[in-house]
N, C-alpha and C. Protein backbone atom coordinates (compact mmCIF):
# COMPACT_ATOMS: atom_id res chain seq x y z
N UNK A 1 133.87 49.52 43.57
CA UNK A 1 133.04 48.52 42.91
C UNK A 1 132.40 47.64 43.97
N UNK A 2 131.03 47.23 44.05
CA UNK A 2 130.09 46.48 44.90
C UNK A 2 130.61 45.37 44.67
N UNK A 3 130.48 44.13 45.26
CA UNK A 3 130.49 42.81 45.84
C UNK A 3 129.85 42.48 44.36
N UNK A 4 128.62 43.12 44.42
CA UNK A 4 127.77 42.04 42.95
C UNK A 4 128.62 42.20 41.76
N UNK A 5 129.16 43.47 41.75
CA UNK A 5 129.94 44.18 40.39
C UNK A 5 131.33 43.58 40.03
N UNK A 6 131.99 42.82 41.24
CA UNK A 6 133.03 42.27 41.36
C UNK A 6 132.56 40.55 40.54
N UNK A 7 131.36 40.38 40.75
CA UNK A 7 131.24 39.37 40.50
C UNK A 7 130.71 38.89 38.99
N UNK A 8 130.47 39.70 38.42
CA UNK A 8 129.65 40.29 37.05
C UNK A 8 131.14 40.65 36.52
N UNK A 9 131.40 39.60 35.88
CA UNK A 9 132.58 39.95 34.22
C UNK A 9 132.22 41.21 33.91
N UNK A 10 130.68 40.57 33.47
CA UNK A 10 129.72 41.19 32.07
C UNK A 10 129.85 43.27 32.35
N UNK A 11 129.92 43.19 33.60
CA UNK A 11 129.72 44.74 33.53
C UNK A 11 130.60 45.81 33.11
N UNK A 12 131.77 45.37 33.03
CA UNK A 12 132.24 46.95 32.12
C UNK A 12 132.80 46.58 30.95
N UNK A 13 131.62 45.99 30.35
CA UNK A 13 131.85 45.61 28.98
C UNK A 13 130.81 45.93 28.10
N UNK A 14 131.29 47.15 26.90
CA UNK A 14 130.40 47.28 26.03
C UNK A 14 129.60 46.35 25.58
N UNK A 15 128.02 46.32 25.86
CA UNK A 15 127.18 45.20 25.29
C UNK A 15 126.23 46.02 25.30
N UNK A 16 125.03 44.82 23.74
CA UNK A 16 124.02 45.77 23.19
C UNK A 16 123.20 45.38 24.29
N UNK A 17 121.50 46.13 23.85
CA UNK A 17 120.77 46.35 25.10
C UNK A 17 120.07 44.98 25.00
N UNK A 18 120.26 43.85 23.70
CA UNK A 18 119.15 42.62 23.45
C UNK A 18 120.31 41.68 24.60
N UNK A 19 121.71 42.01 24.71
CA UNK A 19 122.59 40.88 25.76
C UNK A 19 122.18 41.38 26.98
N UNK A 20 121.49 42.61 27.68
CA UNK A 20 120.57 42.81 29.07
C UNK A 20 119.61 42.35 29.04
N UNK A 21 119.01 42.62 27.82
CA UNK A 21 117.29 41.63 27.81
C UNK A 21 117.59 40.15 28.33
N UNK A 22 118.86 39.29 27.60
CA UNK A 22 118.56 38.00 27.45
C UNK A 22 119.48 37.71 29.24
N UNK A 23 120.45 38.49 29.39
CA UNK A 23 121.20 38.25 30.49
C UNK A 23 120.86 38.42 31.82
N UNK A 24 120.11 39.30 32.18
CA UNK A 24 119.25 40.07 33.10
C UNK A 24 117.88 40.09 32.92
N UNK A 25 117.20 40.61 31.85
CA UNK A 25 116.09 41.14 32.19
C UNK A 25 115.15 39.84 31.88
N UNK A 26 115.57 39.16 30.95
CA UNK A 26 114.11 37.63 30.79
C UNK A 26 114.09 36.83 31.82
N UNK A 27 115.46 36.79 32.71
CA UNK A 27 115.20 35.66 34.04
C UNK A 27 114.36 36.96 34.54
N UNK A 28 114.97 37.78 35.34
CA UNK A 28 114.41 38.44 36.14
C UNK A 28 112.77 38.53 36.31
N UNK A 29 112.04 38.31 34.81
CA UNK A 29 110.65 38.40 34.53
C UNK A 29 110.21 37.32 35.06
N UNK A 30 110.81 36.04 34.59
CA UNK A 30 110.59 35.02 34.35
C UNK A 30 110.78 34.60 36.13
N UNK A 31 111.72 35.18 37.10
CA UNK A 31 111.82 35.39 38.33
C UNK A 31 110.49 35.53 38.93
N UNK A 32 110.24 36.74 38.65
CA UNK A 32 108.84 37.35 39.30
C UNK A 32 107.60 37.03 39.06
N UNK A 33 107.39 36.36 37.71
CA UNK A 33 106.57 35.54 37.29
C UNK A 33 105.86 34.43 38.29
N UNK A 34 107.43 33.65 38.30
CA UNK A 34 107.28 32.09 39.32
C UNK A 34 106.94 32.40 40.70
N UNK A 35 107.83 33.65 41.28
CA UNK A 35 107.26 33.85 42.49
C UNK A 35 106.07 34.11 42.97
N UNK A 36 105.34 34.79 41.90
CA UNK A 36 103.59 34.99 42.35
C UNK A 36 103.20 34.27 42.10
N UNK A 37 103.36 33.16 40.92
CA UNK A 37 102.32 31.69 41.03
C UNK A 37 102.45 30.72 42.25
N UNK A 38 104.04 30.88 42.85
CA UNK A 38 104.20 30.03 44.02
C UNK A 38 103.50 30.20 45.02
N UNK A 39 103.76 31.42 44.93
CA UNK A 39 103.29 32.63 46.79
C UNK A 39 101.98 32.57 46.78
N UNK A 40 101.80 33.21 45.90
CA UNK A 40 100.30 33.43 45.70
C UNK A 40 99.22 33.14 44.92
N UNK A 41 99.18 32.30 43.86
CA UNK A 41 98.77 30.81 43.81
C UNK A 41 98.65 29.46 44.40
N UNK A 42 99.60 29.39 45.08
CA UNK A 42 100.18 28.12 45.52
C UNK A 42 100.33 26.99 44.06
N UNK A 43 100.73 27.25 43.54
CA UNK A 43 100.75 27.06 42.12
C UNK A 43 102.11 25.78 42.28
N UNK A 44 101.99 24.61 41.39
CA UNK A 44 102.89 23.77 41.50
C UNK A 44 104.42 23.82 40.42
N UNK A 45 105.81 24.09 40.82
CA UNK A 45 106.35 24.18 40.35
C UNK A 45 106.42 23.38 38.87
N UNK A 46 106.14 22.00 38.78
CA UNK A 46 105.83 21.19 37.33
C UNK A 46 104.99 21.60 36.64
N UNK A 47 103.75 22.54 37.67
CA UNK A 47 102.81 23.12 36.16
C UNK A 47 103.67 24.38 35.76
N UNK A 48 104.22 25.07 36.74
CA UNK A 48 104.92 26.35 35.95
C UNK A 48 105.78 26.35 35.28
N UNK A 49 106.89 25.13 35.32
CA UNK A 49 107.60 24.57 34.07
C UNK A 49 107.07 24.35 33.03
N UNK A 50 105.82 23.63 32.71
CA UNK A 50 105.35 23.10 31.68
C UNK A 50 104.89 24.41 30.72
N UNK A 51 104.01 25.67 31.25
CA UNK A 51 103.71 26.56 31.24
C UNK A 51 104.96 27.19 30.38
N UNK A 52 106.00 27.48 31.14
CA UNK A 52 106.74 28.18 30.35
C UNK A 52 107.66 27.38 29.14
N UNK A 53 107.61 25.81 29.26
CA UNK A 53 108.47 25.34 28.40
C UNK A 53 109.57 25.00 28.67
N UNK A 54 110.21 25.07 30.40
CA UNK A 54 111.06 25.25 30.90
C UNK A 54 111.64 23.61 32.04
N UNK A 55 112.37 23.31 32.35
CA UNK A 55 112.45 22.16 33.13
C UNK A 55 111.94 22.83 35.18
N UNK A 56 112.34 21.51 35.89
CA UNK A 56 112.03 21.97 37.21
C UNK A 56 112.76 22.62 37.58
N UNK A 57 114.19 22.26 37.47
CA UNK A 57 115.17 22.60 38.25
C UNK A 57 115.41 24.59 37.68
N UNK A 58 115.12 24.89 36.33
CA UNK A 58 115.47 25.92 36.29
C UNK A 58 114.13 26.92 37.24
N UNK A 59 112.85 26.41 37.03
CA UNK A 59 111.81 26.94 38.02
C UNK A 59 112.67 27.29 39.79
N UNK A 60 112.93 25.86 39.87
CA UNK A 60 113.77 26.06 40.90
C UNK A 60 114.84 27.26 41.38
N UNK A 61 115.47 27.52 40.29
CA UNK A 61 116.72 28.33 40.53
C UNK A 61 115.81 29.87 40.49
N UNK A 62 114.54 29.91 40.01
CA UNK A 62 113.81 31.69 39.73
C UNK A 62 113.26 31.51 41.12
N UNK A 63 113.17 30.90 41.97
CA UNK A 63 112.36 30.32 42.92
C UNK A 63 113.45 31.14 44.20
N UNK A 64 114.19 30.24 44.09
CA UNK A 64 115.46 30.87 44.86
C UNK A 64 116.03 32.10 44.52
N UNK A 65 115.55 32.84 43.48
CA UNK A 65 116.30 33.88 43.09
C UNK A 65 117.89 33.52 42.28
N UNK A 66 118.11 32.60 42.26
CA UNK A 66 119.34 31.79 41.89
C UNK A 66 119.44 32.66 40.10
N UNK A 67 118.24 32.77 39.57
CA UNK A 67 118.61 33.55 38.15
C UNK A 67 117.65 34.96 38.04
N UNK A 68 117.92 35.73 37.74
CA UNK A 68 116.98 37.18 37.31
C UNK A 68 117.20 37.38 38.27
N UNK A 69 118.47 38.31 38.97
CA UNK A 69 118.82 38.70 40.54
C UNK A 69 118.74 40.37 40.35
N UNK A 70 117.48 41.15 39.66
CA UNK A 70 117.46 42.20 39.92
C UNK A 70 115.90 42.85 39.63
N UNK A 71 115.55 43.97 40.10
CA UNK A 71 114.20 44.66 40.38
C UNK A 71 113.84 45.40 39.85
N UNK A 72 112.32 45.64 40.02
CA UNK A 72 111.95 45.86 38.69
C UNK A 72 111.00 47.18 39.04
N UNK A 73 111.04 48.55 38.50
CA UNK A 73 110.18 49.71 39.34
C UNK A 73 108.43 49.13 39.21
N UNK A 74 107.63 50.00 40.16
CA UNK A 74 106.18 49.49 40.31
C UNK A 74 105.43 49.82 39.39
N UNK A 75 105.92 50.12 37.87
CA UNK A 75 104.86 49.93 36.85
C UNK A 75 105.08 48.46 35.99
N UNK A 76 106.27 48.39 36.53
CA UNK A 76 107.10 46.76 35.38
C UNK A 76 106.32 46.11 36.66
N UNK A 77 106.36 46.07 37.67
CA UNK A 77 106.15 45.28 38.09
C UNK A 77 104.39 45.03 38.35
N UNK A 78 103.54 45.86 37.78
CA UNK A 78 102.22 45.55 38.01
C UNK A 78 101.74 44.91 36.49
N UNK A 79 102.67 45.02 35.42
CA UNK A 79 102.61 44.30 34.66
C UNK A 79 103.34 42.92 34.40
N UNK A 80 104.30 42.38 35.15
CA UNK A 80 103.94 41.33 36.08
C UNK A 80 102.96 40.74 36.73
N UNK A 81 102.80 41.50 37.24
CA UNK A 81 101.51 40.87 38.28
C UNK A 81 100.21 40.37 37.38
N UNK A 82 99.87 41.28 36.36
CA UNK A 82 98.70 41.11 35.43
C UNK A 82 99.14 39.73 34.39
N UNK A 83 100.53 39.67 33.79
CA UNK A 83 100.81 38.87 33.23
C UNK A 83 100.99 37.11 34.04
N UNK A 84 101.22 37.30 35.60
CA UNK A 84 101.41 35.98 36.30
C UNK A 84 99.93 35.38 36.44
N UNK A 85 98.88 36.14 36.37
CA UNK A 85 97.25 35.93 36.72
C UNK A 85 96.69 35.52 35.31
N UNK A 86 97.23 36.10 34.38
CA UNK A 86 96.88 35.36 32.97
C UNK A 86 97.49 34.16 33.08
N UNK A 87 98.64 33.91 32.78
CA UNK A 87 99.24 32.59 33.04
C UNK A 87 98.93 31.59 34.11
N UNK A 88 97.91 32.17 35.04
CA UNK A 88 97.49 30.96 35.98
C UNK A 88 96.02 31.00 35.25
N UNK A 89 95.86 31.53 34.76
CA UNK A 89 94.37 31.39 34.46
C UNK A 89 94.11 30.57 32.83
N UNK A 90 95.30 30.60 32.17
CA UNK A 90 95.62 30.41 30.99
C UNK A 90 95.28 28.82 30.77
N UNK A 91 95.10 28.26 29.61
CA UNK A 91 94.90 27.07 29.51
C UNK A 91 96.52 25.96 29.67
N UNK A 92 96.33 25.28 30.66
CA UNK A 92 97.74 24.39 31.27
C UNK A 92 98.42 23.97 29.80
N UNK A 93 97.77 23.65 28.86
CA UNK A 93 98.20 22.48 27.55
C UNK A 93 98.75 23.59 26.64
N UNK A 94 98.76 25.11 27.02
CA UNK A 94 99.08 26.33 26.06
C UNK A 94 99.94 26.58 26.61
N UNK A 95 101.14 25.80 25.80
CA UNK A 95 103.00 25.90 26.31
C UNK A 95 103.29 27.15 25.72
N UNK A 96 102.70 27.57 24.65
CA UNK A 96 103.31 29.00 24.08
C UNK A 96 102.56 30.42 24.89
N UNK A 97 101.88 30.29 25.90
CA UNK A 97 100.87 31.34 26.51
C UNK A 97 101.92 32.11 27.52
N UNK A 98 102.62 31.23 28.39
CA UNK A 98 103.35 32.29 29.19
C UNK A 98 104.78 32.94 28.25
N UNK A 99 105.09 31.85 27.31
CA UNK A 99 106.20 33.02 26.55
C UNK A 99 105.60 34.26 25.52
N UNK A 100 104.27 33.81 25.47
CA UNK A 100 103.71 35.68 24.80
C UNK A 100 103.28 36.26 26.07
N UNK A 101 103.58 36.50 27.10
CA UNK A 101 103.06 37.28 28.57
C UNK A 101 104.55 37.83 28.47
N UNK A 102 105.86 36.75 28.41
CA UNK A 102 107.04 37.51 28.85
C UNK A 102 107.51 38.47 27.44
N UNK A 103 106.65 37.88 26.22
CA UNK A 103 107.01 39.04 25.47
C UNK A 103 106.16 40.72 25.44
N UNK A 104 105.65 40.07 25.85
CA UNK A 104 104.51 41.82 26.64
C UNK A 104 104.63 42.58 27.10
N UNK A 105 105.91 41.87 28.25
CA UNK A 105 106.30 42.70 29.42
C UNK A 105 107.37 43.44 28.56
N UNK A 106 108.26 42.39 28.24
CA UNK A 106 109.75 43.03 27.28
C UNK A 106 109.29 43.81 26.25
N UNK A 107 108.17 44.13 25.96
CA UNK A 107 107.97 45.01 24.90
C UNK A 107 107.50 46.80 25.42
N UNK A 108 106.63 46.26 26.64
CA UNK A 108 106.41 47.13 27.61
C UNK A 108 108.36 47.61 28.35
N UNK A 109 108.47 46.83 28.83
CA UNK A 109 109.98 47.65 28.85
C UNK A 109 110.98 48.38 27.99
N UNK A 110 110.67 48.08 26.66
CA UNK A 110 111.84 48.65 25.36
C UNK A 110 110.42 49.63 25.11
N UNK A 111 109.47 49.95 24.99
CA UNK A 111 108.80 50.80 24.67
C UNK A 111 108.65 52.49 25.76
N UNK A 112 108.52 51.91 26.86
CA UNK A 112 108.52 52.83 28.20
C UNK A 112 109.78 53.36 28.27
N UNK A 113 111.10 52.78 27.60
CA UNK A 113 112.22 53.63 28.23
C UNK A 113 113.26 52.67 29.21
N UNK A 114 112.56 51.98 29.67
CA UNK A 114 112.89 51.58 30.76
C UNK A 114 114.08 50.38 30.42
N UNK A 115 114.28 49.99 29.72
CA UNK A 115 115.23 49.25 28.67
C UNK A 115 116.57 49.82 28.98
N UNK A 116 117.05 51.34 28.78
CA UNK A 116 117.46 52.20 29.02
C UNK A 116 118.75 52.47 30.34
N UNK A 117 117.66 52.15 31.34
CA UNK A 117 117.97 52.53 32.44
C UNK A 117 118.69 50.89 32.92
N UNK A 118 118.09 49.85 32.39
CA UNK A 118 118.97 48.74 32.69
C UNK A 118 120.67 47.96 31.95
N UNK A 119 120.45 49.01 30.91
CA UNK A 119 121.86 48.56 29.84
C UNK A 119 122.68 49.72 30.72
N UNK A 120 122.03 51.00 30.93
CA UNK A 120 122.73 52.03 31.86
C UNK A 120 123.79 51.47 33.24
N UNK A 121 122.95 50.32 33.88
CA UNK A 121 123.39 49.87 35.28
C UNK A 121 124.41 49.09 34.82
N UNK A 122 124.11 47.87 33.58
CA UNK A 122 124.56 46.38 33.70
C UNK A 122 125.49 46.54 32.45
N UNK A 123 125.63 47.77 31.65
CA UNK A 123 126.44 47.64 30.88
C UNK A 123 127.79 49.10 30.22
N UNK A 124 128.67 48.94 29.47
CA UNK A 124 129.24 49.97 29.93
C UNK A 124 128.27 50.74 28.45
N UNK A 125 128.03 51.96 28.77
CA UNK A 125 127.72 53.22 27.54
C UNK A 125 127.93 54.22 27.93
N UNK A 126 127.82 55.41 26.72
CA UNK A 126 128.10 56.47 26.93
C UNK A 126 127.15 57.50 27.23
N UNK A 127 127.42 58.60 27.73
CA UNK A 127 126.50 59.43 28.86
C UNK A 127 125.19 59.37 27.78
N UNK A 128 125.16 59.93 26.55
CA UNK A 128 124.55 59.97 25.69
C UNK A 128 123.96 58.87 24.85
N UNK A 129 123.71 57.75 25.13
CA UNK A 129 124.06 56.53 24.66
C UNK A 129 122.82 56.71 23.39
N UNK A 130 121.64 56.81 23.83
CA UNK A 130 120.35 56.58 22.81
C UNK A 130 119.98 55.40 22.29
N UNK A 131 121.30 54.37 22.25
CA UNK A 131 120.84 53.04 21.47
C UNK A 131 119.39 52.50 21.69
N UNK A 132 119.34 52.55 23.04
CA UNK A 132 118.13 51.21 23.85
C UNK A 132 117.01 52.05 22.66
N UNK A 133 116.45 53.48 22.46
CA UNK A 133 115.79 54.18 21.82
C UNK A 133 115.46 54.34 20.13
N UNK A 134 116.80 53.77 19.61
CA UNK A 134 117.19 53.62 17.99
C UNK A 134 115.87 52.72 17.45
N UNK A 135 115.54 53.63 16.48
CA UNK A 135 114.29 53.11 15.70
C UNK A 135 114.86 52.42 14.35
């Protein structure tokens, strides 16, 4: 067992794929999000709080990597990229604009499969699992 895995209760414990969405995968977005408005915006942490609805200090902690501590393959992640450029471009006073970008992405992830492959890592199932897929 890895260092991170030692440190993660959560992992060999049967959980559905919406406790990866909310446990893992919405910081993680919400991670990659902040980092391209910072980096490459130069974008001010109080507008990207306000933006998402969120305080400083938690901006802070996606900033540091402190929450959403995992990666994302290069199609999630160019829809990221498209979704952080809307949200800088988005109107500042439209608090609900970046939480329909992070539902875009999460829909783009449970639709692609890719949902799948993260309850696979972060949670315990069986070889056959299918859930993330259940219509």
């Amino acid at each position: 067992m890895s260092a991170s895995e030692e440190k993660n209760p959560r992992r060999k414990k049967l959980i559905q794929p919406q406790e990866v969405i909310v446990w893992y995968i919405l910081p993680a977005i919400r991670r990659e999000i902040t980092n391209i408005l910072i980096n490459e915006y130069q974008m001010a942490q109080k507008d990207i709080a306000k933006r998402f609805g969120l305080t400083e200090p938690a901006i802070t902690q996606y900033k540091y990597s402190k929450r959403g501590a995992i990666d994302f393959n290069p199609k999630v992640q160019e829809k990221i990229k498209e979704a952080a450029l809307k949200v800088k471009n988005a109107d500042p006073d439209d608090e609900s604009f970046a939480p329909r970008e992070v539902q875009r992405i999460l829909k783009f992830i449970q639709n692609g499969g890719y949902l799948c492959e993260f309850h696979k890592k972060y949670g315990l199932v069986h070889e056959n699992c299918g859930i993330c897929n259940a219509k």
